[in-house]
PDB file of N, CA and C in Angstrom:
ATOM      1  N   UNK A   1       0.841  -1.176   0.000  1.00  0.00           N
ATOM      2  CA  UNK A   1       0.000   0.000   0.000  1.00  0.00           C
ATOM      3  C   UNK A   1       0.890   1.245   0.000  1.00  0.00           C
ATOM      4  N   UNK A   2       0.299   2.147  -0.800  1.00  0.00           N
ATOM      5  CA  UNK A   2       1.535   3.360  -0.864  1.00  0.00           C
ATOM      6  C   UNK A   2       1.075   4.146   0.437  1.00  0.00           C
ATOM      7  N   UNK A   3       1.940   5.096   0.646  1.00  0.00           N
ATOM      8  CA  UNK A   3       2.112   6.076   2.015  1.00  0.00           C
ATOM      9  C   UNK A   3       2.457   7.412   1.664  1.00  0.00           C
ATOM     10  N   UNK A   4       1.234   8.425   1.444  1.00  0.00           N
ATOM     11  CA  UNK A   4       1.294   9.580   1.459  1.00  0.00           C
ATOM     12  C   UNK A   4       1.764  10.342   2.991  1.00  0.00           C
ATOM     13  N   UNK A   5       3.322  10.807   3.119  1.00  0.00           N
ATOM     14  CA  UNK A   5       3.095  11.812   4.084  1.00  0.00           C
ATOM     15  C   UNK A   5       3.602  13.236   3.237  1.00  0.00           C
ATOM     16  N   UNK A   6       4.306  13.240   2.174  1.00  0.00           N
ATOM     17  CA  UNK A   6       4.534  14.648   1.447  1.00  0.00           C
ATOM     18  C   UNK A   6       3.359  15.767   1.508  1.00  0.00           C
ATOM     19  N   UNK A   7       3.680  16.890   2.026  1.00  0.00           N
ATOM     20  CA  UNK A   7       2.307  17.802   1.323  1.00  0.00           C
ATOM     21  C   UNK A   7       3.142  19.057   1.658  1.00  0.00           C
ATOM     22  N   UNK A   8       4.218  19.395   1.716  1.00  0.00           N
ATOM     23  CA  UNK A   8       5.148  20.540   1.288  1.00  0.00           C
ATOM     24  C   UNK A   8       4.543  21.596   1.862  1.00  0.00           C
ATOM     25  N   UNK A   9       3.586  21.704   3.231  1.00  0.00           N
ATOM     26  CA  UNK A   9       3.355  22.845   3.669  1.00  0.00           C
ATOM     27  C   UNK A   9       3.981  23.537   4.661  1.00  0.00           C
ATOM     28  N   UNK A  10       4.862  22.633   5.397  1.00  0.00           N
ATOM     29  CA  UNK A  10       5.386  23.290   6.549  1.00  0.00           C
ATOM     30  C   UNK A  10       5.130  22.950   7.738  1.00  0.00           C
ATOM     31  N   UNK A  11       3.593  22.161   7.551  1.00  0.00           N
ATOM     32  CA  UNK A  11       2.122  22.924   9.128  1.00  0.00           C
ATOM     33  C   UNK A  11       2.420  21.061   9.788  1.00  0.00           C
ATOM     34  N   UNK A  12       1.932  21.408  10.933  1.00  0.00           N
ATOM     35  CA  UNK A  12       2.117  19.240  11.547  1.00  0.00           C
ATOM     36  C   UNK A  12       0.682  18.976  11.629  1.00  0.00           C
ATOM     37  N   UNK A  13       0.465  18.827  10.719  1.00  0.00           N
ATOM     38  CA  UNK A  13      -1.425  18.109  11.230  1.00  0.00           C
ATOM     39  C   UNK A  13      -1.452  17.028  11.891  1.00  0.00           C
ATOM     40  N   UNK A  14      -2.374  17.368  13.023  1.00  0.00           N
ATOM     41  CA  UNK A  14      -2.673  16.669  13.221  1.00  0.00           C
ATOM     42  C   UNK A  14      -4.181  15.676  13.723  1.00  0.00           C
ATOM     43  N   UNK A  15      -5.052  16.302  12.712  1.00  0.00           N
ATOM     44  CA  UNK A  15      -5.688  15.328  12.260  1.00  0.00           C
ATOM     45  C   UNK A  15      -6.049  14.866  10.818  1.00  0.00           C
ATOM     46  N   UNK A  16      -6.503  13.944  10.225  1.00  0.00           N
ATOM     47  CA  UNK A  16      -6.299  13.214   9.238  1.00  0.00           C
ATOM     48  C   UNK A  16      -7.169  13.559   8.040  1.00  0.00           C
ATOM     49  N   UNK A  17      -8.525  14.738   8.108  1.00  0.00           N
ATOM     50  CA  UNK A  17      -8.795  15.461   7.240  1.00  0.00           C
ATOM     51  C   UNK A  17      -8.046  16.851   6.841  1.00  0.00           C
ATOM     52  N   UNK A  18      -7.220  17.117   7.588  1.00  0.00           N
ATOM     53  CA  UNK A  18      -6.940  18.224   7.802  1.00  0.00           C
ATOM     54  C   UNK A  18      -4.971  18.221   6.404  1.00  0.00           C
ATOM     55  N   UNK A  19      -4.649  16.901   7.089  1.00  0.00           N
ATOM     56  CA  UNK A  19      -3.694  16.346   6.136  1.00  0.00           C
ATOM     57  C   UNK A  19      -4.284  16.013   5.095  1.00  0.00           C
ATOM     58  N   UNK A  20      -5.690  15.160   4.744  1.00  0.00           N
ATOM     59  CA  UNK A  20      -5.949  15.084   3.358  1.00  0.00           C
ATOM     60  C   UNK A  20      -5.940  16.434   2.740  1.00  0.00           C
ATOM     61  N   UNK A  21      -6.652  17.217   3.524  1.00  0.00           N
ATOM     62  CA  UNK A  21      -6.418  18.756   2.349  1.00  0.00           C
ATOM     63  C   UNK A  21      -5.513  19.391   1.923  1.00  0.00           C
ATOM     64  N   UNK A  22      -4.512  18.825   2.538  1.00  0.00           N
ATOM     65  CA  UNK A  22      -3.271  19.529   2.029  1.00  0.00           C
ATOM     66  C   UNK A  22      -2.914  18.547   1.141  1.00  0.00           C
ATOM     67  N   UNK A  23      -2.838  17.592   1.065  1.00  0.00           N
ATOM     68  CA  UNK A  23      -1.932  16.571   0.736  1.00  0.00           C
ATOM     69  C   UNK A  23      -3.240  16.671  -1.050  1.00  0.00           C
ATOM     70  N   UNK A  24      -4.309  16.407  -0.815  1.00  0.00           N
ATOM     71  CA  UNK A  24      -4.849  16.640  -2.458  1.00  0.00           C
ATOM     72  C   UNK A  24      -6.177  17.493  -2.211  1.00  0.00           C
ATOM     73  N   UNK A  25      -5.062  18.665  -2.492  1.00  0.00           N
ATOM     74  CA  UNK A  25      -5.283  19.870  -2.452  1.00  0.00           C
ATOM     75  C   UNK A  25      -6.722  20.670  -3.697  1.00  0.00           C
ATOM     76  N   UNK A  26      -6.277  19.761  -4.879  1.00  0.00           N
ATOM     77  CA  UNK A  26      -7.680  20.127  -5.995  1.00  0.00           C
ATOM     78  C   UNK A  26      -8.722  19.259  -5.617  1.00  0.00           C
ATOM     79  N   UNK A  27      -9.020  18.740  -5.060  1.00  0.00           N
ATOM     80  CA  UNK A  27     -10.004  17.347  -4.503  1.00  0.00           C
ATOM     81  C   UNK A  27     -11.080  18.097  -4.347  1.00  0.00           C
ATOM     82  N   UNK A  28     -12.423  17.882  -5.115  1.00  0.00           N
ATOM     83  CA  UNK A  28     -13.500  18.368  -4.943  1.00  0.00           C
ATOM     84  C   UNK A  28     -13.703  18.269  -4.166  1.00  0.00           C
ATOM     85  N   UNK A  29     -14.482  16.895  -3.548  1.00  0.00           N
ATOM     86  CA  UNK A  29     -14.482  16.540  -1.604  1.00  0.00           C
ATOM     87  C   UNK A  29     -13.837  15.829  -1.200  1.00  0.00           C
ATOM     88  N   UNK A  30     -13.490  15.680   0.045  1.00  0.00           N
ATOM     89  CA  UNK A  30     -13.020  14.798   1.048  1.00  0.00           C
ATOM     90  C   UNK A  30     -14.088  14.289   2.687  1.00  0.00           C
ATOM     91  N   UNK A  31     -14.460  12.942   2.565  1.00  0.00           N
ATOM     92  CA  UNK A  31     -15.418  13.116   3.916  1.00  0.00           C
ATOM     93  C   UNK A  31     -14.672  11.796   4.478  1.00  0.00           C
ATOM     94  N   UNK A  32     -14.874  12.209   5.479  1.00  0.00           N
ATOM     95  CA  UNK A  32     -14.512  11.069   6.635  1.00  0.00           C
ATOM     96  C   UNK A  32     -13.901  11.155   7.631  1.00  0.00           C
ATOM     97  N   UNK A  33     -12.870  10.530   8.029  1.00  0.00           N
ATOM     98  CA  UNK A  33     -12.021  10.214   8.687  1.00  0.00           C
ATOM     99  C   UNK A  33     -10.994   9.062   9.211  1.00  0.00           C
ATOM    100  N   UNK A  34     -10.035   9.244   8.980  1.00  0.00           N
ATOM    101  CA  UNK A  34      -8.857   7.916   9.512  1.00  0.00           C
ATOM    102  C   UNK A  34      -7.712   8.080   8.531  1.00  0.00           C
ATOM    103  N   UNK A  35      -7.136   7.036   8.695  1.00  0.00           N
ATOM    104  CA  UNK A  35      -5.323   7.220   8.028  1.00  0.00           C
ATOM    105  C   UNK A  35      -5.486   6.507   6.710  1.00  0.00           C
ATOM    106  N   UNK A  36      -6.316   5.771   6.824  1.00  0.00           N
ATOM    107  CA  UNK A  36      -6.876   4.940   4.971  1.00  0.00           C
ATOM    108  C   UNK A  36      -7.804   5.805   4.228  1.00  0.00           C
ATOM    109  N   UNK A  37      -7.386   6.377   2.680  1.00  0.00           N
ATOM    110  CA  UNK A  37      -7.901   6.938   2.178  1.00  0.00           C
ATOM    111  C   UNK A  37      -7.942   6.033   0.943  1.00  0.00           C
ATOM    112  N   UNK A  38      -9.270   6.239   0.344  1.00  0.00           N
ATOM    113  CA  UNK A  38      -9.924   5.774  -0.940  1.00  0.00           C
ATOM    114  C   UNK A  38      -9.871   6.764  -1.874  1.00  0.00           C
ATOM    115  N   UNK A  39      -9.092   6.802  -2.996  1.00  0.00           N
ATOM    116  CA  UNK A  39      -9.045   8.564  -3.934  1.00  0.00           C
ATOM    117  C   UNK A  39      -9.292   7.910  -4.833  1.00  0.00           C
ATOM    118  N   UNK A  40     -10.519   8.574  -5.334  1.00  0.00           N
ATOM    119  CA  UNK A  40     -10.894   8.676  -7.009  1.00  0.00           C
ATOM    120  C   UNK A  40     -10.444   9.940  -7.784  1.00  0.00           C
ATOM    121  N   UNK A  41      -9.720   9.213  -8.659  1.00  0.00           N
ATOM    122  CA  UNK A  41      -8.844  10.376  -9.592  1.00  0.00           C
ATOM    123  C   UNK A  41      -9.887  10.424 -10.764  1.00  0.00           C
ATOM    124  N   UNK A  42     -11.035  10.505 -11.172  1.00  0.00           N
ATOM    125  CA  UNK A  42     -11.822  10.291 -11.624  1.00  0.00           C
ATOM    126  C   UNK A  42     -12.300  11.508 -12.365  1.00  0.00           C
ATOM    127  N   UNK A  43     -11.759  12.344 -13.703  1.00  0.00           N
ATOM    128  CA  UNK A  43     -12.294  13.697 -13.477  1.00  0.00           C
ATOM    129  C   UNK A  43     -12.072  14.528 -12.370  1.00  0.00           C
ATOM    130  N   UNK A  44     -12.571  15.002 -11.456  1.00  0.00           N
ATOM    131  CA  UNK A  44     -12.724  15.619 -10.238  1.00  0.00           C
ATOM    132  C   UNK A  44     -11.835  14.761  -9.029  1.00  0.00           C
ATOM    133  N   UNK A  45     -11.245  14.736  -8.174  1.00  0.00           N
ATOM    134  CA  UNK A  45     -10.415  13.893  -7.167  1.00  0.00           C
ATOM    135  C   UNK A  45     -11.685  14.462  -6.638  1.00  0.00           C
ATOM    136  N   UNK A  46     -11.413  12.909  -5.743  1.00  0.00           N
ATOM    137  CA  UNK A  46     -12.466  12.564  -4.730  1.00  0.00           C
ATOM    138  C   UNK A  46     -12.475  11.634  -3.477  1.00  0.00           C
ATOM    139  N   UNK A  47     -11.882  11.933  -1.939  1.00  0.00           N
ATOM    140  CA  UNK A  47     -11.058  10.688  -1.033  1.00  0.00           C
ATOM    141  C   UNK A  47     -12.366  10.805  -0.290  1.00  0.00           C
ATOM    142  N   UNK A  48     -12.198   9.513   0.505  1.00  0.00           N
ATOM    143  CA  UNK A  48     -12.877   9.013   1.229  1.00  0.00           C
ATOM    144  C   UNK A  48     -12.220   8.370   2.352  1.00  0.00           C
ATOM    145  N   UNK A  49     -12.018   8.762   4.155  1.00  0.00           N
ATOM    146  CA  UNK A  49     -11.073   8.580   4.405  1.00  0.00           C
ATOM    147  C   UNK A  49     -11.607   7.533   5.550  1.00  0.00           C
ATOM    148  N   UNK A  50     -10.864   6.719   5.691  1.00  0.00           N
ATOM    149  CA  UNK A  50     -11.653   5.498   6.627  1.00  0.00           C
ATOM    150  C   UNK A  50     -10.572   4.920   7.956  1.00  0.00           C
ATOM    151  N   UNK A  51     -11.062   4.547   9.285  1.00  0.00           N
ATOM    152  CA  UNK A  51     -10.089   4.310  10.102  1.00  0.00           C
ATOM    153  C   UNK A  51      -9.418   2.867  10.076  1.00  0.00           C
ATOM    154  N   UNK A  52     -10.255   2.485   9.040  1.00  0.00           N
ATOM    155  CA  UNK A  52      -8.808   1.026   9.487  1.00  0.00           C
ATOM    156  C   UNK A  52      -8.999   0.442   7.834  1.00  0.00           C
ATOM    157  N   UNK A  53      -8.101  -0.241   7.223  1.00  0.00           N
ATOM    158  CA  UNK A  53      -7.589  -0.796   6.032  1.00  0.00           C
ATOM    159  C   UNK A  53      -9.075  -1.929   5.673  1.00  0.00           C
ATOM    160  N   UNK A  54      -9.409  -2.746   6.024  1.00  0.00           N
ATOM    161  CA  UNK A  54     -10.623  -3.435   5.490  1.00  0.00           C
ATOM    162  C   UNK A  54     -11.498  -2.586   5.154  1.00  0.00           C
ATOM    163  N   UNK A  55     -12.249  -1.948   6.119  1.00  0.00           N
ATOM    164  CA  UNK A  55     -13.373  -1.182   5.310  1.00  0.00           C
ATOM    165  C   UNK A  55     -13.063  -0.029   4.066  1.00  0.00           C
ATOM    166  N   UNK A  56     -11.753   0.420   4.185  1.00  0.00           N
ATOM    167  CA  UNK A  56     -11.243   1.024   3.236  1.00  0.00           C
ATOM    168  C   UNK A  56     -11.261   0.093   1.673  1.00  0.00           C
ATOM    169  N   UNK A  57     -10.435  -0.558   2.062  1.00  0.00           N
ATOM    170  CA  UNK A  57     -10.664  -2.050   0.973  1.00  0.00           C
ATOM    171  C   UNK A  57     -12.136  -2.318   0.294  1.00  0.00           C
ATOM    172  N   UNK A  58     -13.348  -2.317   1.290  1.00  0.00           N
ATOM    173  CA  UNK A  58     -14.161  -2.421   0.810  1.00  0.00           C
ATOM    174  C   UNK A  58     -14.974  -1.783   0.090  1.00  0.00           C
ATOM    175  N   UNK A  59     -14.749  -0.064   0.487  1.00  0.00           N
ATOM    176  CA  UNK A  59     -15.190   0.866  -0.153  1.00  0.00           C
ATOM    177  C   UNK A  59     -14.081   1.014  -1.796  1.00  0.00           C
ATOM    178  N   UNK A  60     -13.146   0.288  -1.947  1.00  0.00           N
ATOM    179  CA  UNK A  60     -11.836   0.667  -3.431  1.00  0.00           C
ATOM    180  C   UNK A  60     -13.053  -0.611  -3.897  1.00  0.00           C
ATOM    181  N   UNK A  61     -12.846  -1.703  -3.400  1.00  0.00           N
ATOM    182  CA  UNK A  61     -14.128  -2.443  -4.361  1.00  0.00           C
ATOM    183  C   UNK A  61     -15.420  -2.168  -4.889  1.00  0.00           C
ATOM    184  N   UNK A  62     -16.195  -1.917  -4.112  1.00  0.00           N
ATOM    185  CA  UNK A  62     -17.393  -0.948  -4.514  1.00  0.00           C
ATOM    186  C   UNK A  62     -17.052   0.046  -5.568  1.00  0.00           C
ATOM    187  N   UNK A  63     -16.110   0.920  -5.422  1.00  0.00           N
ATOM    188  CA  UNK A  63     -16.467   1.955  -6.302  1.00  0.00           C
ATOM    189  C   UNK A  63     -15.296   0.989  -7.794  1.00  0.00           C
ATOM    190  N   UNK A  64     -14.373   0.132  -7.506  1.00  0.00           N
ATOM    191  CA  UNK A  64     -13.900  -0.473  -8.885  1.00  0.00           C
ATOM    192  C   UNK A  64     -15.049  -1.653  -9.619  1.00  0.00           C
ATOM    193  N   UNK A  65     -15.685  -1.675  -8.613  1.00  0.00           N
ATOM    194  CA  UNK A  65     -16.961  -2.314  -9.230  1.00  0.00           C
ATOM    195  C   UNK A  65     -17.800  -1.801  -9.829  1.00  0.00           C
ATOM    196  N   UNK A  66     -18.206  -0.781  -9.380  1.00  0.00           N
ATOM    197  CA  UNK A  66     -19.828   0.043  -9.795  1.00  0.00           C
ATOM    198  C   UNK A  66     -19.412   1.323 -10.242  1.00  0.00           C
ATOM    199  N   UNK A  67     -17.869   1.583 -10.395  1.00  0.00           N
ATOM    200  CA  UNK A  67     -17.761   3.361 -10.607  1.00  0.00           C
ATOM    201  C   UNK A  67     -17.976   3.976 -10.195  1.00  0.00           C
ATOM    202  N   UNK A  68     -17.100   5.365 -10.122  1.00  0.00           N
ATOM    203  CA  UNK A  68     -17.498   6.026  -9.303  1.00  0.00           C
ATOM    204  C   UNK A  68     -18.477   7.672  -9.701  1.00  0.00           C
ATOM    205  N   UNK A  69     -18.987   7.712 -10.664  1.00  0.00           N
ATOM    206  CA  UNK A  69     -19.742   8.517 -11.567  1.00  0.00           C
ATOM    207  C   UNK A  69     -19.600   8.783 -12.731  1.00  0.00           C
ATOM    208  N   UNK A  70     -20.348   9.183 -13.606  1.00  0.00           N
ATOM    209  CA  UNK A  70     -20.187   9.375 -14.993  1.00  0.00           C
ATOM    210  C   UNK A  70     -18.979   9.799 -15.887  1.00  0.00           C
ATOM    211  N   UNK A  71     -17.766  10.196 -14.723  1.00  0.00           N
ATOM    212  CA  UNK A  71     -16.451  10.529 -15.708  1.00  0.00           C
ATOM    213  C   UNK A  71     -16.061   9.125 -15.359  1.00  0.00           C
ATOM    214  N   UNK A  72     -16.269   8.181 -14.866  1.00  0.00           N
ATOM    215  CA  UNK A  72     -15.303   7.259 -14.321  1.00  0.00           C
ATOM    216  C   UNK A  72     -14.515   6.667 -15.584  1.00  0.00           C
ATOM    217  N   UNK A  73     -13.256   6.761 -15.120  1.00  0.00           N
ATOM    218  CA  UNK A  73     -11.752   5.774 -16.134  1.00  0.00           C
ATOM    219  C   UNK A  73     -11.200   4.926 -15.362  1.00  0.00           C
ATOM    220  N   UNK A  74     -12.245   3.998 -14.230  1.00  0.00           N
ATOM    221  CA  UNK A  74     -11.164   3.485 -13.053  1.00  0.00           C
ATOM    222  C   UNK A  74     -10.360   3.545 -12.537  1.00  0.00           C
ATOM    223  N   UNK A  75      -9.388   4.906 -12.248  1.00  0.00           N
ATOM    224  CA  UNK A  75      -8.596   5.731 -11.441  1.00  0.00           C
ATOM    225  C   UNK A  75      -8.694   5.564 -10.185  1.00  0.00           C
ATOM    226  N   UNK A  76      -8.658   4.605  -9.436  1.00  0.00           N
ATOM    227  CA  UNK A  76      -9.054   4.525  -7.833  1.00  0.00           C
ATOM    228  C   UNK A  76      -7.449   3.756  -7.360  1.00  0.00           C
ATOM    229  N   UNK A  77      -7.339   4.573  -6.120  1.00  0.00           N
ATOM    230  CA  UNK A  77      -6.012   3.816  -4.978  1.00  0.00           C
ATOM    231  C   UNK A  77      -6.941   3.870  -3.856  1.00  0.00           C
ATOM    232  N   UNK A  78      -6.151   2.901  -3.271  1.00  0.00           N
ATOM    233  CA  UNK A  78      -6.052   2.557  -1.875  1.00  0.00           C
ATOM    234  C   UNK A  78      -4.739   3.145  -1.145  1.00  0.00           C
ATOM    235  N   UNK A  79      -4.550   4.377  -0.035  1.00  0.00           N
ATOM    236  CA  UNK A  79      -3.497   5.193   0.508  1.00  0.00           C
ATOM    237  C   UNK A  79      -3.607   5.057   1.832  1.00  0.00           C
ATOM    238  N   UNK A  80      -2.169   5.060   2.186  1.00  0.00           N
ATOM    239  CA  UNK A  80      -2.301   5.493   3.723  1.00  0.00           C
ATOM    240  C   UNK A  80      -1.754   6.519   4.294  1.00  0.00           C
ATOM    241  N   UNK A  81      -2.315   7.404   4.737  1.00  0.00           N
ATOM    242  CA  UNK A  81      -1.539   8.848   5.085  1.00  0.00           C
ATOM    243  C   UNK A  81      -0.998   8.915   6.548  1.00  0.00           C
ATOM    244  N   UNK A  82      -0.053   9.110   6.462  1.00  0.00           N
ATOM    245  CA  UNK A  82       1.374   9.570   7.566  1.00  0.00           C
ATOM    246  C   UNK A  82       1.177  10.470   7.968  1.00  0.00           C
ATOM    247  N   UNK A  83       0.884  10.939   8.927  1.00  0.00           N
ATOM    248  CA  UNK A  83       0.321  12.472  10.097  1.00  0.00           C
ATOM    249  C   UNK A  83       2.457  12.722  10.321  1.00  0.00           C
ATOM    250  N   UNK A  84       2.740  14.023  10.419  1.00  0.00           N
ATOM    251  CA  UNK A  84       3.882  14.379  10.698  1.00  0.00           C
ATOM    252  C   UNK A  84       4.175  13.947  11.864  1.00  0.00           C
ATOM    253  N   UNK A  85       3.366  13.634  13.263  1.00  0.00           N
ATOM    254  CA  UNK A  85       4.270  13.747  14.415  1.00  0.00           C
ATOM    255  C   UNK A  85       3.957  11.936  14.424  1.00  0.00           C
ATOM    256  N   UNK A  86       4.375  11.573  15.717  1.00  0.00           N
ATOM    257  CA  UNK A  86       4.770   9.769  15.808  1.00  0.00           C
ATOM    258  C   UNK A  86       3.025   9.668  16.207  1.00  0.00           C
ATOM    259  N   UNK A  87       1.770  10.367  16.059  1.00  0.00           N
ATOM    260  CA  UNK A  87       0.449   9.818  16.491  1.00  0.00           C
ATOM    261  C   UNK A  87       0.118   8.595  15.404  1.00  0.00           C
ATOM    262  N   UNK A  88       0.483   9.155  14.304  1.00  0.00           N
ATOM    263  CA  UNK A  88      -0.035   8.399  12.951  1.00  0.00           C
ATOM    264  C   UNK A  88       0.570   7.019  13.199  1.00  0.00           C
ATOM    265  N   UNK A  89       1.575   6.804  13.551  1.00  0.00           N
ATOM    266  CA  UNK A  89       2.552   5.134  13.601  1.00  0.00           C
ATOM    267  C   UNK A  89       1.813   4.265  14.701  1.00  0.00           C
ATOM    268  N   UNK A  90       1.609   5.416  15.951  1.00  0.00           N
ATOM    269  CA  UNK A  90       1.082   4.383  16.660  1.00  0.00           C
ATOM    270  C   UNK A  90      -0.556   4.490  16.614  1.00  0.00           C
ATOM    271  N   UNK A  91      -1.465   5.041  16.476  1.00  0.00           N
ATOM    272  CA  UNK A  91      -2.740   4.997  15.539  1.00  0.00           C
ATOM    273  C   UNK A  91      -3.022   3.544  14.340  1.00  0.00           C
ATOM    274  N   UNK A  92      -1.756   3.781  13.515  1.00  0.00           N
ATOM    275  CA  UNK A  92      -2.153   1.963  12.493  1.00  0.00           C
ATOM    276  C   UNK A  92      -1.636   1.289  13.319  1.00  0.00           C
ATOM    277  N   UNK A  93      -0.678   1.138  14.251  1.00  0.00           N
ATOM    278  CA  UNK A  93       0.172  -0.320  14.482  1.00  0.00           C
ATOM    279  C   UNK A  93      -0.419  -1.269  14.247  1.00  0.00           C
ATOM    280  N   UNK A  94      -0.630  -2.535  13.706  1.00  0.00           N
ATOM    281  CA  UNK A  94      -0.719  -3.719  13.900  1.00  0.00           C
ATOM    282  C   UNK A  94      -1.586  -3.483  12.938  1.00  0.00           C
ATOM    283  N   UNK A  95      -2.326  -2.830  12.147  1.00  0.00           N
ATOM    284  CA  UNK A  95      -3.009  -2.552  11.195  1.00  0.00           C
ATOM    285  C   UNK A  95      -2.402  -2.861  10.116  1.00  0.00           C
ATOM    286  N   UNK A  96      -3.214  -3.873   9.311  1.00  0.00           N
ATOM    287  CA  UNK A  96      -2.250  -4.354   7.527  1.00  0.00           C
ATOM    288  C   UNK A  96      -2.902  -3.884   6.625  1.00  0.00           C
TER     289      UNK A  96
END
């Protein structure tokens, strides 16, 4: 699974919508919350951010199944975003 912590602002977020906005910054919306993000690059970016890796998983299936709206080109990852200070490491531990 790839690991977004880059977002070149400077700032330590620390919470995990707050890093998605920086981190994809043109993203029409972002709703949720947690360190697993679902991004549809789809036309418009679009994350969906979830607290633990299965249900994340389940939501990248759903939408590689059914699309994710009328621009869809199947553009979908599965991410895990890295908070700057050590909360984010111990937040997933043991999490696959």
């Amino acid at each position: 699974m790839k690991v977004y912590r880059d977002h070149r602002c400077g700032r330590q977020h620390r919470a995990w919508p707050a890093l998605a906005r920086c981190i994809f910054r043109g993203a029409g919306w972002i709703a949720g919350d947690g360190p697993f993000a679902v991004v549809s690059g789809c036309g418009v970016t679009s994350v969906t951010l979830h607290h633990d890796a299965a249900t994340a998983a389940r939501s990248l299936a759903t939408i590689d199944a059914t699309g994710c709206g009328g621009r869809c080109v199947r553009h979908h990852d599965l991410v895990r975003l890295d908070l700057d200070d050590g909360t984010a490491h111990e937040m997933c531990e043991g999490v696959a």
